[in-house]
PDB file of N, CA and C in Angstrom:
ATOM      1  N   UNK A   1      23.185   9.391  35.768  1.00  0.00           N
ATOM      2  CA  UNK A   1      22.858   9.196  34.364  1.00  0.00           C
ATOM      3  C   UNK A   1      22.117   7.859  34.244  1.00  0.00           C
ATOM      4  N   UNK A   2      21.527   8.159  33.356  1.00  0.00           N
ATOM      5  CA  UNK A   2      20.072   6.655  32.869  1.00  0.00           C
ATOM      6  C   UNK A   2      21.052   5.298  32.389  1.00  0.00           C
ATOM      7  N   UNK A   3      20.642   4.634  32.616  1.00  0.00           N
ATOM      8  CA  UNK A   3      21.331   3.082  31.809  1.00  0.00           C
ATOM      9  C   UNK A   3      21.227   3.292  30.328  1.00  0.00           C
ATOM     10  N   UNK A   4      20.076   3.974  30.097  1.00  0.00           N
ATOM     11  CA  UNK A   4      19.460   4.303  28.387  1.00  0.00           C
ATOM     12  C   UNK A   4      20.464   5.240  27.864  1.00  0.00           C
ATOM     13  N   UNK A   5      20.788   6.312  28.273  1.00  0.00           N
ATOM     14  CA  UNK A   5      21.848   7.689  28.239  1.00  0.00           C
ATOM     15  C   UNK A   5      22.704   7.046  28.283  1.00  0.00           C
ATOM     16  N   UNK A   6      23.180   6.608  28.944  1.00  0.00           N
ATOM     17  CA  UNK A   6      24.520   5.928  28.974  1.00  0.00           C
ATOM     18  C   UNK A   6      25.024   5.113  27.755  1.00  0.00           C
ATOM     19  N   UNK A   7      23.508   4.375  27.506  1.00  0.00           N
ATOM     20  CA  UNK A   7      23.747   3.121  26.443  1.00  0.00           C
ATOM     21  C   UNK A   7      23.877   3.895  25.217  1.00  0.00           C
ATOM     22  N   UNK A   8      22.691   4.870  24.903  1.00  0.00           N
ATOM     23  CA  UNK A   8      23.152   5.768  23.503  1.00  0.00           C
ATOM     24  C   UNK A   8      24.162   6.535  23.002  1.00  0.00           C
ATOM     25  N   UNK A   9      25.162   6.864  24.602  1.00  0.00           N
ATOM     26  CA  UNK A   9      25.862   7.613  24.490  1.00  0.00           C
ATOM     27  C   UNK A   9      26.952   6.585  23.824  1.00  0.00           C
ATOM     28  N   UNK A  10      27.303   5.945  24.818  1.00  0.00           N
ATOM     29  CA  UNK A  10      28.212   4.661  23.905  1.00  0.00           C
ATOM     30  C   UNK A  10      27.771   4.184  22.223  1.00  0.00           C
ATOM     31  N   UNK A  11      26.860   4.543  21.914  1.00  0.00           N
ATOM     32  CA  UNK A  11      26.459   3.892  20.733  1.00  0.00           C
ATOM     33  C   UNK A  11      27.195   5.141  19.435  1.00  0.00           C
ATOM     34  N   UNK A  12      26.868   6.186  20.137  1.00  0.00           N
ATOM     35  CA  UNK A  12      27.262   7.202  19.633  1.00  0.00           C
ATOM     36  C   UNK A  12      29.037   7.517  19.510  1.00  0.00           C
ATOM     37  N   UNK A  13      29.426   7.107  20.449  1.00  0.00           N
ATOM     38  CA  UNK A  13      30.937   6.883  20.262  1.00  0.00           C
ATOM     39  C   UNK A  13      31.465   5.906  19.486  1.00  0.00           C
ATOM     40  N   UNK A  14      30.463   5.043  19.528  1.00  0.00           N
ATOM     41  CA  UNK A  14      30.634   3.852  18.004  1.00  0.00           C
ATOM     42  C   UNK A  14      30.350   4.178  17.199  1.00  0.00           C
ATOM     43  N   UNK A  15      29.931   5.077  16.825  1.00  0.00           N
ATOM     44  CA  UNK A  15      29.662   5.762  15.325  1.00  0.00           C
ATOM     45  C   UNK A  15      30.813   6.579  15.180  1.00  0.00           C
ATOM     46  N   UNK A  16      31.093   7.268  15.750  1.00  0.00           N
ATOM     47  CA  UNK A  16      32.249   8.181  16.079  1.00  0.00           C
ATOM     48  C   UNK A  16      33.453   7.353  15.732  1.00  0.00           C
ATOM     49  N   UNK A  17      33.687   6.288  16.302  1.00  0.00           N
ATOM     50  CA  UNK A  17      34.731   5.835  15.851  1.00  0.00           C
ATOM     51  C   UNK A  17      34.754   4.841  14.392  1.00  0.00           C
ATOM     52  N   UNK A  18      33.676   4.453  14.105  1.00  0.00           N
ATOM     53  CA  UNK A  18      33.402   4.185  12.797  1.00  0.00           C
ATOM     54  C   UNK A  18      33.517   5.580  11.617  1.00  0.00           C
ATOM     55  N   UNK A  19      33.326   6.126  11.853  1.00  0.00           N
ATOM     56  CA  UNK A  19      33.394   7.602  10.888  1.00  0.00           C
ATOM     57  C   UNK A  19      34.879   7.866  11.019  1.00  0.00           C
ATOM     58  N   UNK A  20      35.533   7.786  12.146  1.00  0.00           N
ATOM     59  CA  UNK A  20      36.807   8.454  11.806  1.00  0.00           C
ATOM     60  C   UNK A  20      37.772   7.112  11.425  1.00  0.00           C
ATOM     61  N   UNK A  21      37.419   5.990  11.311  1.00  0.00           N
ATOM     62  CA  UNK A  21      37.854   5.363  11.078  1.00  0.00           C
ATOM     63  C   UNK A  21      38.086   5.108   8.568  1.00  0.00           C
ATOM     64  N   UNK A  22      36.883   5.438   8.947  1.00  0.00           N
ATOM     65  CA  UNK A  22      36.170   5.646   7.352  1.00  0.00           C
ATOM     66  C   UNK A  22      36.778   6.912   6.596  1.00  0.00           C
ATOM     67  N   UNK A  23      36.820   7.995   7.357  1.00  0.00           N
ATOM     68  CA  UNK A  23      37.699   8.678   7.211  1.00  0.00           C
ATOM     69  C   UNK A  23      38.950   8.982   6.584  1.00  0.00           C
ATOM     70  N   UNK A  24      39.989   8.132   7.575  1.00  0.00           N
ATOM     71  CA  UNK A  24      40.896   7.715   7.587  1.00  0.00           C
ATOM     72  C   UNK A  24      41.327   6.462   5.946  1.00  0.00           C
ATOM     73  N   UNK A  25      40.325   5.783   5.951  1.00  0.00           N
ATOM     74  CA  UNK A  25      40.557   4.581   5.159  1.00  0.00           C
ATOM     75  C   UNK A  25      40.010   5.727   3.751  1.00  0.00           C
ATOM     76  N   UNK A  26      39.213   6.581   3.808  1.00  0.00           N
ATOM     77  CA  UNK A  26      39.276   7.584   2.326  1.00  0.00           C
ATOM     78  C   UNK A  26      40.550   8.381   2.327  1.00  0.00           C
ATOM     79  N   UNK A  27      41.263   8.814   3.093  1.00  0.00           N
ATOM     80  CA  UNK A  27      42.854   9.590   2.636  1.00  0.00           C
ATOM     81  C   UNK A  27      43.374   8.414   2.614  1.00  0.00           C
ATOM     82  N   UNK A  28      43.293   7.536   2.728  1.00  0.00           N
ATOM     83  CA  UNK A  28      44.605   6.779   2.306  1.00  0.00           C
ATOM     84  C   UNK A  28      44.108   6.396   0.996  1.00  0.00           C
ATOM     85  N   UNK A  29      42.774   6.226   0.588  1.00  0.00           N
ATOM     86  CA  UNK A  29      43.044   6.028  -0.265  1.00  0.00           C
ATOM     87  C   UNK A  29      42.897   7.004  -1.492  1.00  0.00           C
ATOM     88  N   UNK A  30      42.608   8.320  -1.262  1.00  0.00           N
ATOM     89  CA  UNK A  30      43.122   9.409  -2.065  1.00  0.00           C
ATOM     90  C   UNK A  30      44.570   9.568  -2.061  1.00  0.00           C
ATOM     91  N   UNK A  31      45.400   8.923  -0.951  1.00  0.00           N
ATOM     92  CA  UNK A  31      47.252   8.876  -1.940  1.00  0.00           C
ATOM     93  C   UNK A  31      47.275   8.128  -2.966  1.00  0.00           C
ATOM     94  N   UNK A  32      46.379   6.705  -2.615  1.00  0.00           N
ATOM     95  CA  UNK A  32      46.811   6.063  -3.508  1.00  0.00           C
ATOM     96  C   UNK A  32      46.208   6.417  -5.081  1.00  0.00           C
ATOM     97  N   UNK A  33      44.944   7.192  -4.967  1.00  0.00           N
ATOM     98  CA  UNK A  33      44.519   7.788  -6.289  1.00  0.00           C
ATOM     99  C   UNK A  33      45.193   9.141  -6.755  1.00  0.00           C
ATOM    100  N   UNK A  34      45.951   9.352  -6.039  1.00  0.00           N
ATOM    101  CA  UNK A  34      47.224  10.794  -6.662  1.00  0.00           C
ATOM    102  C   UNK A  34      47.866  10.379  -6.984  1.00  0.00           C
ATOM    103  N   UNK A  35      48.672   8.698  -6.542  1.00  0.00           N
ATOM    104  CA  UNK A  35      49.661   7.869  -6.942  1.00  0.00           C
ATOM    105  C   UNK A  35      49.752   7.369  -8.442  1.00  0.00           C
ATOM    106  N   UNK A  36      48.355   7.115  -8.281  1.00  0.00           N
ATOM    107  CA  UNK A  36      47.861   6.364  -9.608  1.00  0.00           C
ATOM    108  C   UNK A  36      47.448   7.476 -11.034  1.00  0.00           C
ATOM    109  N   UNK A  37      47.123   8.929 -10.194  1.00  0.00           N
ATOM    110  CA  UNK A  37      47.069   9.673 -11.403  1.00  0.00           C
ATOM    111  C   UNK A  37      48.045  10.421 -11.481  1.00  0.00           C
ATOM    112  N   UNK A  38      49.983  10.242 -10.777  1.00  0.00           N
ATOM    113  CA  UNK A  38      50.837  10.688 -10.857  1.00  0.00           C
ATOM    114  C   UNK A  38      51.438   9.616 -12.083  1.00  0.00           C
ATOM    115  N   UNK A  39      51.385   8.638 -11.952  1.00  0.00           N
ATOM    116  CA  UNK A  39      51.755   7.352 -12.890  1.00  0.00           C
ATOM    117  C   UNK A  39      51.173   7.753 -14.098  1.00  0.00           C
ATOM    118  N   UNK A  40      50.095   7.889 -13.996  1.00  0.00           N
ATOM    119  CA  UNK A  40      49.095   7.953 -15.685  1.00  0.00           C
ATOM    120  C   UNK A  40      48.856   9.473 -16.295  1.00  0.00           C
ATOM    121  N   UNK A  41      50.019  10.391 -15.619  1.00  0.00           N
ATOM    122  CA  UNK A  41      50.094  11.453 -15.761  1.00  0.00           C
ATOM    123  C   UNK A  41      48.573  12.440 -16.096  1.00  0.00           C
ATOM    124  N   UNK A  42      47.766  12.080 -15.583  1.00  0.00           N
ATOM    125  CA  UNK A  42      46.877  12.701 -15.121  1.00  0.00           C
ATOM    126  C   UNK A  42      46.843  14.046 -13.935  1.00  0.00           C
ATOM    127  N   UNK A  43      46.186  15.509 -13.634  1.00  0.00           N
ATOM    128  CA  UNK A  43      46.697  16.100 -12.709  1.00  0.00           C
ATOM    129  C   UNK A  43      46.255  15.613 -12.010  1.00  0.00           C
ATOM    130  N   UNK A  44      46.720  15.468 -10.609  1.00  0.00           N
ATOM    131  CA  UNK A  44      46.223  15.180  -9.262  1.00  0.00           C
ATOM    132  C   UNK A  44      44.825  15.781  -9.148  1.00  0.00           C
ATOM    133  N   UNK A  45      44.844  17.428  -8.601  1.00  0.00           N
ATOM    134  CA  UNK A  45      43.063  17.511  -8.888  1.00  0.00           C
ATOM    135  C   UNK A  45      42.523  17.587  -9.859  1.00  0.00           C
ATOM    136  N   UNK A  46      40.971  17.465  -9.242  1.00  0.00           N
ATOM    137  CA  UNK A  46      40.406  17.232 -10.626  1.00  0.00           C
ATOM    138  C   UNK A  46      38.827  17.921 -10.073  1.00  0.00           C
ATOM    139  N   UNK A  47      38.394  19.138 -10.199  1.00  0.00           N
ATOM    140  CA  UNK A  47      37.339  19.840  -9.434  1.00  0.00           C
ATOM    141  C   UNK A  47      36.629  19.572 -10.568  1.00  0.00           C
ATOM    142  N   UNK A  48      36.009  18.985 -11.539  1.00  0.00           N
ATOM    143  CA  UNK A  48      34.392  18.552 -11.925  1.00  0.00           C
ATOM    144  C   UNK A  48      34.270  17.274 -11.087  1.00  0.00           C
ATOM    145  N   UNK A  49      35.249  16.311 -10.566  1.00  0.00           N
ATOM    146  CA  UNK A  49      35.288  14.856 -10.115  1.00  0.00           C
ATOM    147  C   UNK A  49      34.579  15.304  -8.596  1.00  0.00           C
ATOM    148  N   UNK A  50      35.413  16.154  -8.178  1.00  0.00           N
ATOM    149  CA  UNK A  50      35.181  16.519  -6.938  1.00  0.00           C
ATOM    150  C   UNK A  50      33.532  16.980  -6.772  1.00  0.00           C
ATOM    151  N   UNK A  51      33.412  17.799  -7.334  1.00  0.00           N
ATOM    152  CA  UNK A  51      31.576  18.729  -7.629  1.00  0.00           C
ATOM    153  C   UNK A  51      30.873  17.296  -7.488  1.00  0.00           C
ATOM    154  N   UNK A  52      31.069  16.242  -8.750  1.00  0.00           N
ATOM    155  CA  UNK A  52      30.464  15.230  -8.799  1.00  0.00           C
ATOM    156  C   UNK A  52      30.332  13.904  -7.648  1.00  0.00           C
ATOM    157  N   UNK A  53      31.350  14.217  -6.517  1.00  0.00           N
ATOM    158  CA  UNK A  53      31.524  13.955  -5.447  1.00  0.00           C
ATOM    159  C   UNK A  53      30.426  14.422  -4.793  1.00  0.00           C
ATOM    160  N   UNK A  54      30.103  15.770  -5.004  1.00  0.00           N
ATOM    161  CA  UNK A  54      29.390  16.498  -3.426  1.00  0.00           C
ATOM    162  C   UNK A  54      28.118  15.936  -4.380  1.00  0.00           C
ATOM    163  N   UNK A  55      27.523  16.169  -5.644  1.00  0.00           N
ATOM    164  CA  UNK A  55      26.380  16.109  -6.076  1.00  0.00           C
ATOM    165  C   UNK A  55      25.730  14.855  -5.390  1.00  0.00           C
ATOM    166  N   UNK A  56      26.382  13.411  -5.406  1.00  0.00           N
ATOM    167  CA  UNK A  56      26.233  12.524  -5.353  1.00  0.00           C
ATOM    168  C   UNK A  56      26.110  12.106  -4.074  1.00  0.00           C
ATOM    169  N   UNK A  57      26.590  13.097  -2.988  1.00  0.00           N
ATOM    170  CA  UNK A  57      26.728  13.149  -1.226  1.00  0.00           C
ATOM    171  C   UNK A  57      25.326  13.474  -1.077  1.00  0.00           C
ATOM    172  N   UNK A  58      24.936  14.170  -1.980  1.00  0.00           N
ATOM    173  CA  UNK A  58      23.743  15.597  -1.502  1.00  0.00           C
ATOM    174  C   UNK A  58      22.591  14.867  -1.895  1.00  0.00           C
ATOM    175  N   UNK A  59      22.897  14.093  -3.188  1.00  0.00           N
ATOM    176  CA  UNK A  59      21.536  13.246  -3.374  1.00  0.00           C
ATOM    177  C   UNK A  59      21.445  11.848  -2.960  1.00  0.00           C
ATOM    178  N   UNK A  60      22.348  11.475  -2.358  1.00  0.00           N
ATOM    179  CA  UNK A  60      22.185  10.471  -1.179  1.00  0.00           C
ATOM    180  C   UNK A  60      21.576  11.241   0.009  1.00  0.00           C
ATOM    181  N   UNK A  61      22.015  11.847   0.434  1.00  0.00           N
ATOM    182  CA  UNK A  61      21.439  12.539   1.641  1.00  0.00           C
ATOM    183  C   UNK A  61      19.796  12.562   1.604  1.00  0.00           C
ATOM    184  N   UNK A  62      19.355  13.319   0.296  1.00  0.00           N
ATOM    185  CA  UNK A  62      17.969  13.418   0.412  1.00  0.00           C
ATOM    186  C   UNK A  62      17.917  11.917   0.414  1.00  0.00           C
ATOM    187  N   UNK A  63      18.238  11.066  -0.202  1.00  0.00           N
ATOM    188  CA  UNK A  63      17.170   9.542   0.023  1.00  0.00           C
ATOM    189  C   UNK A  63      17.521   8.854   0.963  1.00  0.00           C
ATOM    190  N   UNK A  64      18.135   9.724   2.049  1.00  0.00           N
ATOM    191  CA  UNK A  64      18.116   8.837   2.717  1.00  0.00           C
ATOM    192  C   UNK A  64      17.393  10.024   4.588  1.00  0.00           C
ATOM    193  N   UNK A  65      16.930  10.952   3.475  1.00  0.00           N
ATOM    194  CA  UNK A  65      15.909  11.937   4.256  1.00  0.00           C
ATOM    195  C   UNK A  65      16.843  13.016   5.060  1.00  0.00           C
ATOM    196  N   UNK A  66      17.759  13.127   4.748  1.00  0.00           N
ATOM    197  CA  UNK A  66      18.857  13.901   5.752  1.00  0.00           C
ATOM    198  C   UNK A  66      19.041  15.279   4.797  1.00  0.00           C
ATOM    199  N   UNK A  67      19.358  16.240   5.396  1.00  0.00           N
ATOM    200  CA  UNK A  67      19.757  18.003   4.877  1.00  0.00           C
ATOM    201  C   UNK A  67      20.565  17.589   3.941  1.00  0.00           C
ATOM    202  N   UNK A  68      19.927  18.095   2.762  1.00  0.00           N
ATOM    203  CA  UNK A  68      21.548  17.673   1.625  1.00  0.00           C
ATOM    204  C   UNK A  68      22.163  18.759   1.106  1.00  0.00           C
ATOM    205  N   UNK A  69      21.713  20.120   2.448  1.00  0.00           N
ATOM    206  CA  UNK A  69      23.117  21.095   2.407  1.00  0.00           C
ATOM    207  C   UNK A  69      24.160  20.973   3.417  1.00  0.00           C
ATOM    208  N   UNK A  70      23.623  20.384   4.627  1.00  0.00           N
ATOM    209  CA  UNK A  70      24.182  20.066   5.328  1.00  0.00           C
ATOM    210  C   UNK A  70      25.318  18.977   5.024  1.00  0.00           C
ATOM    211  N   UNK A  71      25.026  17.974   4.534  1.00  0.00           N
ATOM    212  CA  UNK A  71      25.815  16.696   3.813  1.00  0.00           C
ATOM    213  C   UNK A  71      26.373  17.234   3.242  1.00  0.00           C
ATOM    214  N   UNK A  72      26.332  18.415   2.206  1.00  0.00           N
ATOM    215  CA  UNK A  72      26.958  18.895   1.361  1.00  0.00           C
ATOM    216  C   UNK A  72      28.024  19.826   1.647  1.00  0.00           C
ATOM    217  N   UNK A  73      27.854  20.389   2.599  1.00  0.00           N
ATOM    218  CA  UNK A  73      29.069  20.778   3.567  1.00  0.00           C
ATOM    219  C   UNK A  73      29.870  20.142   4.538  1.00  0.00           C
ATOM    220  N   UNK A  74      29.557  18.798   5.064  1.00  0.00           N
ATOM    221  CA  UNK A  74      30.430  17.790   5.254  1.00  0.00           C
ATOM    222  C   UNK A  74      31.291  17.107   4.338  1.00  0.00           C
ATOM    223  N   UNK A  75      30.560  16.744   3.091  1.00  0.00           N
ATOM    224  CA  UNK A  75      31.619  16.473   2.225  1.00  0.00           C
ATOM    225  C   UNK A  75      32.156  17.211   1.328  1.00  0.00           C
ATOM    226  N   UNK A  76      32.248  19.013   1.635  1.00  0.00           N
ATOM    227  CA  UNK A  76      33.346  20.035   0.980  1.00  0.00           C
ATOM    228  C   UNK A  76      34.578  19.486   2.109  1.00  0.00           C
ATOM    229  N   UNK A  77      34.151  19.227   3.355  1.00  0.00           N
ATOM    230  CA  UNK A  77      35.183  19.102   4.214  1.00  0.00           C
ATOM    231  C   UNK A  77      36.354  18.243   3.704  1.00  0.00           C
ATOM    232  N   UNK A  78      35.007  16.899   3.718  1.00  0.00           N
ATOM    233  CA  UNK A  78      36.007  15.877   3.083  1.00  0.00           C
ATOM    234  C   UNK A  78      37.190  15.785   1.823  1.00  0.00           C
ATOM    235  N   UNK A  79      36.312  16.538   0.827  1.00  0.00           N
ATOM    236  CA  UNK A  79      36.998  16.610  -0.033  1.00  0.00           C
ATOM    237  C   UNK A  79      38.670  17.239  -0.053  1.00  0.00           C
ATOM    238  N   UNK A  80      38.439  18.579   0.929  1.00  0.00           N
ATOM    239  CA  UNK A  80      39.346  19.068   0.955  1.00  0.00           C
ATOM    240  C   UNK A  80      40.484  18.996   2.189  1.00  0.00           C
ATOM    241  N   UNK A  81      40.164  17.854   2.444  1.00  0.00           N
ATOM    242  CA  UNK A  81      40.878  16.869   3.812  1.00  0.00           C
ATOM    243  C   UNK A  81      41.857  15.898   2.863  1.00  0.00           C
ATOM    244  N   UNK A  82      40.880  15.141   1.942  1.00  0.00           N
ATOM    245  CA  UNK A  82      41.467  14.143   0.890  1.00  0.00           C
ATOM    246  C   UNK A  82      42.265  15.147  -0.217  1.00  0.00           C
ATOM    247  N   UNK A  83      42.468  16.177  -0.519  1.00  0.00           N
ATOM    248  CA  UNK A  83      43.237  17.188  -1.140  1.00  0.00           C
ATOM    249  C   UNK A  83      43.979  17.325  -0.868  1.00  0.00           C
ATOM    250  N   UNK A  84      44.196  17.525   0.322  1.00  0.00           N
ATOM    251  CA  UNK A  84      45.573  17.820   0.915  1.00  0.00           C
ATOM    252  C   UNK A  84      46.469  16.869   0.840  1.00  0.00           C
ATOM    253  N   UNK A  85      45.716  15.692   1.371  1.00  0.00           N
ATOM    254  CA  UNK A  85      46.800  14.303   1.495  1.00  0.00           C
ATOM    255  C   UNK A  85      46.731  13.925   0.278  1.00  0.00           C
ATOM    256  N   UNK A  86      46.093  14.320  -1.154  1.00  0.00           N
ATOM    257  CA  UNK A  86      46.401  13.832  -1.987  1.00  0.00           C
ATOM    258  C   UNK A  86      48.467  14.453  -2.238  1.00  0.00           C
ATOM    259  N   UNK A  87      48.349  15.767  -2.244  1.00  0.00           N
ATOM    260  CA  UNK A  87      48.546  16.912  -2.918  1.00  0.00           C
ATOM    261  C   UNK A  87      49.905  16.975  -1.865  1.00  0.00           C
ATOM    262  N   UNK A  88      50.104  16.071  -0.751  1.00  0.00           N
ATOM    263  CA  UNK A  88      51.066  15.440   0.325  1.00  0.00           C
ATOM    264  C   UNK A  88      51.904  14.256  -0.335  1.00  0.00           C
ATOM    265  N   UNK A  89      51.479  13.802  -1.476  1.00  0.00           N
ATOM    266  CA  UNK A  89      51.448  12.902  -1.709  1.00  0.00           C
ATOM    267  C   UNK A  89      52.162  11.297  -1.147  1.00  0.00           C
TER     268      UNK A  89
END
């Protein structure tokens, strides 16, 4: 393997672990926003918030030149990753 391959490949596992790290730091903090809309008796979900979630994924995506159906099906994922652990509470 190339020194170059090698080097991107590592770079790529740093992204990797930056993403799941980011991840991670969004369910935690969707408990703490189930927490906070268990307190203020608000329901936990809330699917126009969520929609307005992906809208806002999808049109980042285009400006930043990337598939914003693709994005947009990464963050149905998300959403419904952070659902669960809301909904775990």
């Amino acid at each position: 393997m190339s020194a170059e391959l090698a080097r991107l490949r590592a770079e790529i596992e740093r992204i990797d672990r930056a993403l799941i790290a980011l991840i991670r730091e969004r369910v935690i903090t969707a408990r703490s926003t189930a927490a906070a809309k268990r307190a203020a008796g608000i329901p936990t979900l809330d699917p126009p918030q969520e929609a307005e979630v992906i809208r806002r994924a999808a049109a980042l995506a285009r400006d930043a030149g990337l598939p914003a159906e693709d994005v947009r099906d990464v963050f149905w994922k998300l959403v419904a990753l952070t659902r669960a652990a809301e909904l775990d509470g």
